[in-house]
N, C-alpha and C. Protein backbone atom coordinates (compact mmCIF):
# COMPACT_ATOMS: atom_id res chain seq x y z
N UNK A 1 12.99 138.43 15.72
CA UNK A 1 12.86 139.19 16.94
C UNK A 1 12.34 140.59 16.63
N UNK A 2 12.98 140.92 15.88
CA UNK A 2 12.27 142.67 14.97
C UNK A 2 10.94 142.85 15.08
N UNK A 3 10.61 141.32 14.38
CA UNK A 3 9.02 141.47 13.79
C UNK A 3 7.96 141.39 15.46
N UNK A 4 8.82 140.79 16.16
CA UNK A 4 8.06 140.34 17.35
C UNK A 4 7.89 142.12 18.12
N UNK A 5 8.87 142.64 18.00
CA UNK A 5 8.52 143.85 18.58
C UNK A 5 8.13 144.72 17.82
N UNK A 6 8.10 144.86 16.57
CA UNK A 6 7.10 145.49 15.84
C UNK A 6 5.35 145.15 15.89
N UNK A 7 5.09 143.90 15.90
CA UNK A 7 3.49 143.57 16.05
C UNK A 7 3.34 143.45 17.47
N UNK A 8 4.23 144.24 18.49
CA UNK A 8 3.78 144.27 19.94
C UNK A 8 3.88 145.76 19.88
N UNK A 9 4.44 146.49 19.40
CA UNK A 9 4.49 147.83 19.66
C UNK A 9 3.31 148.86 18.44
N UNK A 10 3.68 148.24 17.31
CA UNK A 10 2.44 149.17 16.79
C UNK A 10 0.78 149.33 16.86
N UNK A 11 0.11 148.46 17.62
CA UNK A 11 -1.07 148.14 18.61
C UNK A 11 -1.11 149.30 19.52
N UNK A 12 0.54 149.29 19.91
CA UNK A 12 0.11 150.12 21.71
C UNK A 12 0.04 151.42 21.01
N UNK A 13 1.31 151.62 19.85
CA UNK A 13 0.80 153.28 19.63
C UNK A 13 -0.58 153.85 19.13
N UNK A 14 -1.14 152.46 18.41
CA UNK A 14 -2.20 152.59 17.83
C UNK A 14 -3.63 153.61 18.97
N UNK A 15 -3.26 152.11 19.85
CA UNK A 15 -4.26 152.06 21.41
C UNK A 15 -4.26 152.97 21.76
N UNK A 16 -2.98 153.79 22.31
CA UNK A 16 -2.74 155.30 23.07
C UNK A 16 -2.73 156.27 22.35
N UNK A 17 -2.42 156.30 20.91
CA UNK A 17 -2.89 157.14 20.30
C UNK A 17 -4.08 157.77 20.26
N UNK A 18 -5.17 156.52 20.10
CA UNK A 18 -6.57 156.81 19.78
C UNK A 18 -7.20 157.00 21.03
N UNK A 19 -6.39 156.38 22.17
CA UNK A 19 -6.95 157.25 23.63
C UNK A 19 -7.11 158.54 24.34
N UNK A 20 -5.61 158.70 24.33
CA UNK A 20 -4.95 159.53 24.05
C UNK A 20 -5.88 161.27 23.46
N UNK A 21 -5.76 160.74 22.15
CA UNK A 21 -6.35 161.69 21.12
C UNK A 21 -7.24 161.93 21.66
N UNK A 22 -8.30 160.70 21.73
CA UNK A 22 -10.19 161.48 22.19
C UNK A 22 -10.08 161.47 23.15
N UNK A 23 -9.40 161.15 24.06
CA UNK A 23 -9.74 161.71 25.42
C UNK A 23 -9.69 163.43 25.58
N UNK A 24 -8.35 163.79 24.84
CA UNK A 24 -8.59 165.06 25.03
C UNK A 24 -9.72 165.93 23.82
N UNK A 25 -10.32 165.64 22.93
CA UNK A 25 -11.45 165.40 22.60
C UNK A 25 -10.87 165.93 21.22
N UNK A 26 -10.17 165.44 20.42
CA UNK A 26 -9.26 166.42 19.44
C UNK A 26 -9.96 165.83 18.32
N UNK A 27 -11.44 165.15 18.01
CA UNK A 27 -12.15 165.32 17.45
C UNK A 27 -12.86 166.36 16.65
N UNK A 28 -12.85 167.60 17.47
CA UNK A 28 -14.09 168.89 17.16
C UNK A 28 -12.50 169.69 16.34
N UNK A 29 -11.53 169.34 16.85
CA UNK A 29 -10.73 170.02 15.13
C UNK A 29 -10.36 169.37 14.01
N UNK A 30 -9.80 168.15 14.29
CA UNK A 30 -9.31 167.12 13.12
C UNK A 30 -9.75 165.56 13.42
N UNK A 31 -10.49 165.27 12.66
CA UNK A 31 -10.63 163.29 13.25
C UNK A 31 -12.31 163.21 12.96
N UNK A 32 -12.59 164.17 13.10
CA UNK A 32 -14.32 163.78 13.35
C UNK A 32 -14.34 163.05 14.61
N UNK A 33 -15.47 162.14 14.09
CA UNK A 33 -15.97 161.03 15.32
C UNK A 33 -15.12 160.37 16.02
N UNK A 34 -14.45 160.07 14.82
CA UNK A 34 -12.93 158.73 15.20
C UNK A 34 -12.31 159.69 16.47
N UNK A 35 -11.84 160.43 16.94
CA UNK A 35 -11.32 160.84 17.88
C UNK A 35 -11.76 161.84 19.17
N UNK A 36 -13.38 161.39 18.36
CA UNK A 36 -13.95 162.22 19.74
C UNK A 36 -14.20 161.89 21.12
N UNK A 37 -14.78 162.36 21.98
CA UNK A 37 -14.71 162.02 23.33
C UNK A 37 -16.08 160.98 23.58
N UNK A 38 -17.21 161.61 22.43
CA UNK A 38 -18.34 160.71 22.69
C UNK A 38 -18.11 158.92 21.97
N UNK A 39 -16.74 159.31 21.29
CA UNK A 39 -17.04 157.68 20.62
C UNK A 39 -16.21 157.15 21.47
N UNK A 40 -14.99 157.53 22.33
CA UNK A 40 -14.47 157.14 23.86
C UNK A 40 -15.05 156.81 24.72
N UNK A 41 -16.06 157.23 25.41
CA UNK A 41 -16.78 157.20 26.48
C UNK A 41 -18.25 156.33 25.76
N UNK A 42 -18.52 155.90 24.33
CA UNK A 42 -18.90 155.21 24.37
C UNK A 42 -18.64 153.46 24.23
N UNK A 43 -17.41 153.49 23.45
CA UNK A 43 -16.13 152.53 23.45
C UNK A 43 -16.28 151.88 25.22
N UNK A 44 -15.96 152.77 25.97
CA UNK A 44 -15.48 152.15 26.96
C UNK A 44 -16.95 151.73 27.91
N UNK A 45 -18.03 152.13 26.94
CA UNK A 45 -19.37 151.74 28.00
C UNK A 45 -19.79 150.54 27.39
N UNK A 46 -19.50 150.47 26.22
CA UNK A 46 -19.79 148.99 25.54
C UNK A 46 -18.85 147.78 25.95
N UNK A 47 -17.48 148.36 26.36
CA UNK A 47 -16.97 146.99 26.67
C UNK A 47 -17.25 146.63 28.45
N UNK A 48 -17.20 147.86 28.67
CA UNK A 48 -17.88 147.83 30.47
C UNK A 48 -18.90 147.15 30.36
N UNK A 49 -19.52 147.22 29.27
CA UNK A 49 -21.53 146.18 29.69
C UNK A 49 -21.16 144.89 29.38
N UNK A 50 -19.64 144.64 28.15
CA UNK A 50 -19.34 143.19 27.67
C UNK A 50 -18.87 142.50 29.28
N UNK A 51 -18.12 143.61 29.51
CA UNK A 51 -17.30 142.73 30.61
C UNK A 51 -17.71 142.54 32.10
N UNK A 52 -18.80 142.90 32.22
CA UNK A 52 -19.65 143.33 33.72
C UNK A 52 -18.83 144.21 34.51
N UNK A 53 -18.12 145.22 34.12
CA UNK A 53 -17.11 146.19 34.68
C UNK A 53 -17.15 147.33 34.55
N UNK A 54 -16.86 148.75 35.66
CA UNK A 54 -17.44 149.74 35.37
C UNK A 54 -16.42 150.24 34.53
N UNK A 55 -16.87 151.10 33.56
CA UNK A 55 -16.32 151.59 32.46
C UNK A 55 -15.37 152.23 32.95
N UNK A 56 -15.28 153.37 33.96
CA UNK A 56 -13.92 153.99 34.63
C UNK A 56 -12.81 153.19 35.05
N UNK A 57 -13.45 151.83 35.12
CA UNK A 57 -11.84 151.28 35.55
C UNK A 57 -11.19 149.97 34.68
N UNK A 58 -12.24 150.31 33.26
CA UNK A 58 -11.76 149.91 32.16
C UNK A 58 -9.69 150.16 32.25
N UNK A 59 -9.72 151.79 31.86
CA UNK A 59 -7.99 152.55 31.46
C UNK A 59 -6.93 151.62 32.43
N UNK A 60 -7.64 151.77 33.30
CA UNK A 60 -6.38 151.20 34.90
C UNK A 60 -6.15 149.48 34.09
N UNK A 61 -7.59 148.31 34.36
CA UNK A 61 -6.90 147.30 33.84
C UNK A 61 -6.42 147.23 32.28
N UNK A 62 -6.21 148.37 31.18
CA UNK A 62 -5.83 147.55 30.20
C UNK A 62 -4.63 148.17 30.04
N UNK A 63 -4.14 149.46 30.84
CA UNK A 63 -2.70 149.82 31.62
C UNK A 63 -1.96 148.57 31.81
N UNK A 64 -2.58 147.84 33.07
CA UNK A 64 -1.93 146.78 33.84
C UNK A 64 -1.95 145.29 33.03
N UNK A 65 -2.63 145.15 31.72
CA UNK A 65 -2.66 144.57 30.99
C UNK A 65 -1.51 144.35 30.13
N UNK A 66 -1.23 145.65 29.67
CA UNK A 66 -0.57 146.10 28.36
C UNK A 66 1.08 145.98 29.66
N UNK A 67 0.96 146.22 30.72
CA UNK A 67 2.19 146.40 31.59
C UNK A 67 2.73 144.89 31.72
N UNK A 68 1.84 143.65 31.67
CA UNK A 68 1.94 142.38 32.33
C UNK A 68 2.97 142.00 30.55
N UNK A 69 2.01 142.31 29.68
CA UNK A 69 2.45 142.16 28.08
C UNK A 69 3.78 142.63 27.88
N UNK A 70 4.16 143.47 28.08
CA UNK A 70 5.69 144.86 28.27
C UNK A 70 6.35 143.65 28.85
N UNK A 71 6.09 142.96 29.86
CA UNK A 71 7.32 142.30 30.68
C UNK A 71 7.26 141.06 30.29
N UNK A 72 5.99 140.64 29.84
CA UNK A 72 6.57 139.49 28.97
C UNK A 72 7.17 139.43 28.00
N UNK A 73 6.94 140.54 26.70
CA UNK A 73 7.93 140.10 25.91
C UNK A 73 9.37 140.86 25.70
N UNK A 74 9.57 141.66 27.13
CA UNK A 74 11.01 142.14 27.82
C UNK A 74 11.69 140.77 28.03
N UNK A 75 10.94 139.99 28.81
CA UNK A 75 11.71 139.08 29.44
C UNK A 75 12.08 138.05 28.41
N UNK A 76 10.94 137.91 27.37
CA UNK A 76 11.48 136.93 26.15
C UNK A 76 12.66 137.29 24.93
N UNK A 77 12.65 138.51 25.20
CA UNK A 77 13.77 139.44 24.63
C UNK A 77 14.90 138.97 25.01
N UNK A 78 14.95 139.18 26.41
CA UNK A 78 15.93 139.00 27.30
C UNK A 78 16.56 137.94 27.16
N UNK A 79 15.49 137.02 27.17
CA UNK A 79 15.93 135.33 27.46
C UNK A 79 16.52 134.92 26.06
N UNK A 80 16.24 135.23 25.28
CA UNK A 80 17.21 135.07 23.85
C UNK A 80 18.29 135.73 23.73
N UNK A 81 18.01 137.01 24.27
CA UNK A 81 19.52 137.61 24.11
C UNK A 81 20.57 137.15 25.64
N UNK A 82 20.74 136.18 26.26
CA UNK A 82 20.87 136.43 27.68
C UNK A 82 22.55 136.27 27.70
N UNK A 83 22.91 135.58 26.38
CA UNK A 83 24.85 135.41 26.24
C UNK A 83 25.03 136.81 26.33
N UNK A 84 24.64 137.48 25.33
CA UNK A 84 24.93 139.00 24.75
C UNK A 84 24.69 139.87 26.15
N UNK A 85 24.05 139.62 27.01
CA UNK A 85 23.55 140.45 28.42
C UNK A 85 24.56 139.70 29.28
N UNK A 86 24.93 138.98 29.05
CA UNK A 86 25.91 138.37 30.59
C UNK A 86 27.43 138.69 30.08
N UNK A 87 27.87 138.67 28.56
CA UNK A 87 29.23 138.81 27.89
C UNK A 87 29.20 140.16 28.42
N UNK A 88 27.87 141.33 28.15
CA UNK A 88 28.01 143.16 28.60
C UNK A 88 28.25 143.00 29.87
N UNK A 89 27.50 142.10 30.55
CA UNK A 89 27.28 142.66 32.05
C UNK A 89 29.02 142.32 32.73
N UNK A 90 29.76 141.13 32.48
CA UNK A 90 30.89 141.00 32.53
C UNK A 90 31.78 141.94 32.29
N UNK A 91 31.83 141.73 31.13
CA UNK A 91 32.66 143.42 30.63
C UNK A 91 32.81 144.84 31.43
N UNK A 92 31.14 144.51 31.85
CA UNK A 92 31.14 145.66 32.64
C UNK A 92 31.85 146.08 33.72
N UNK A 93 31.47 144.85 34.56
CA UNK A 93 32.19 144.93 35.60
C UNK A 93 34.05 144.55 35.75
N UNK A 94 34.67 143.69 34.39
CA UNK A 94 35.63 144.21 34.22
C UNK A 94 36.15 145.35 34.14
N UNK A 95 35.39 146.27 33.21
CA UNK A 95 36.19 147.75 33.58
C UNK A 95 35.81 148.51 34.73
N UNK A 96 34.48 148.16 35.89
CA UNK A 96 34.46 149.15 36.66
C UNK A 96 35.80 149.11 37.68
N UNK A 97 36.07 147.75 38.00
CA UNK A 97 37.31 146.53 38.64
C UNK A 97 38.75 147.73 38.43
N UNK A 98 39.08 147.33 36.87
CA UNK A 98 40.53 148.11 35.76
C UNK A 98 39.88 149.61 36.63
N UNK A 99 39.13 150.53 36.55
CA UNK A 99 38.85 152.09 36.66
C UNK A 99 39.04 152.10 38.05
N UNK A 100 38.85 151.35 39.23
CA UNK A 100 39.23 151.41 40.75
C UNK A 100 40.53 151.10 41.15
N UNK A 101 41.01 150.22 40.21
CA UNK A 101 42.12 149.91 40.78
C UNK A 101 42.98 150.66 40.20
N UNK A 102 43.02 152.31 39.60
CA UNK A 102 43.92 152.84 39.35
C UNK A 102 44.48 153.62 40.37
């Protein structure tokens, strides 16, 4: 389970990092090219011509991409851990029960 959220999470920091970074163009002090704004805005015109899509609304679907991904492997998280989430959630509400009825 570790490993599963490790090779889902170090991608995204990767992704937003390097977005992130050149978007605000932090190339022209540290990074060179790798983090500039022109290799961003050309990144996102090359996959806009792959994908017949305008490049501005590239960010929005790979947001809602990366968001659909988040809840899938939340929910597969979930679904393995779901004894351990229903034994807490019990518990829980055992003591909110014990704390009212004092």
């Amino acid at each position: 389970m570790r490993a599963l959220l490790i090779l889902w999470f170090t991608p995204l920091v990767a992704a937003f990092g390097w977005y992130f970074l050149s978007l605000a163009d932090v190339g022209r002090t540290f990074g060179g090219v790798y983090l500039s704004r022109d290799l961003n805005e050309g990144v996102f015109l090359v996959y806009g011509e792959l994908l017949g899509v305008e490049p501005d609304r590239l960010p929005a679907m790979l947001a809602a991409g990366i968001g659909l991904d988040t809840a899938l492997v939340t929910g597969i998280v979930a679904f393995r851990r779901r004894r351990r989430i229903a034994a807490w959630w019990a518990g829980r509400a055992v003591e909110r029960h014990s704390v009212q009825g004092r």
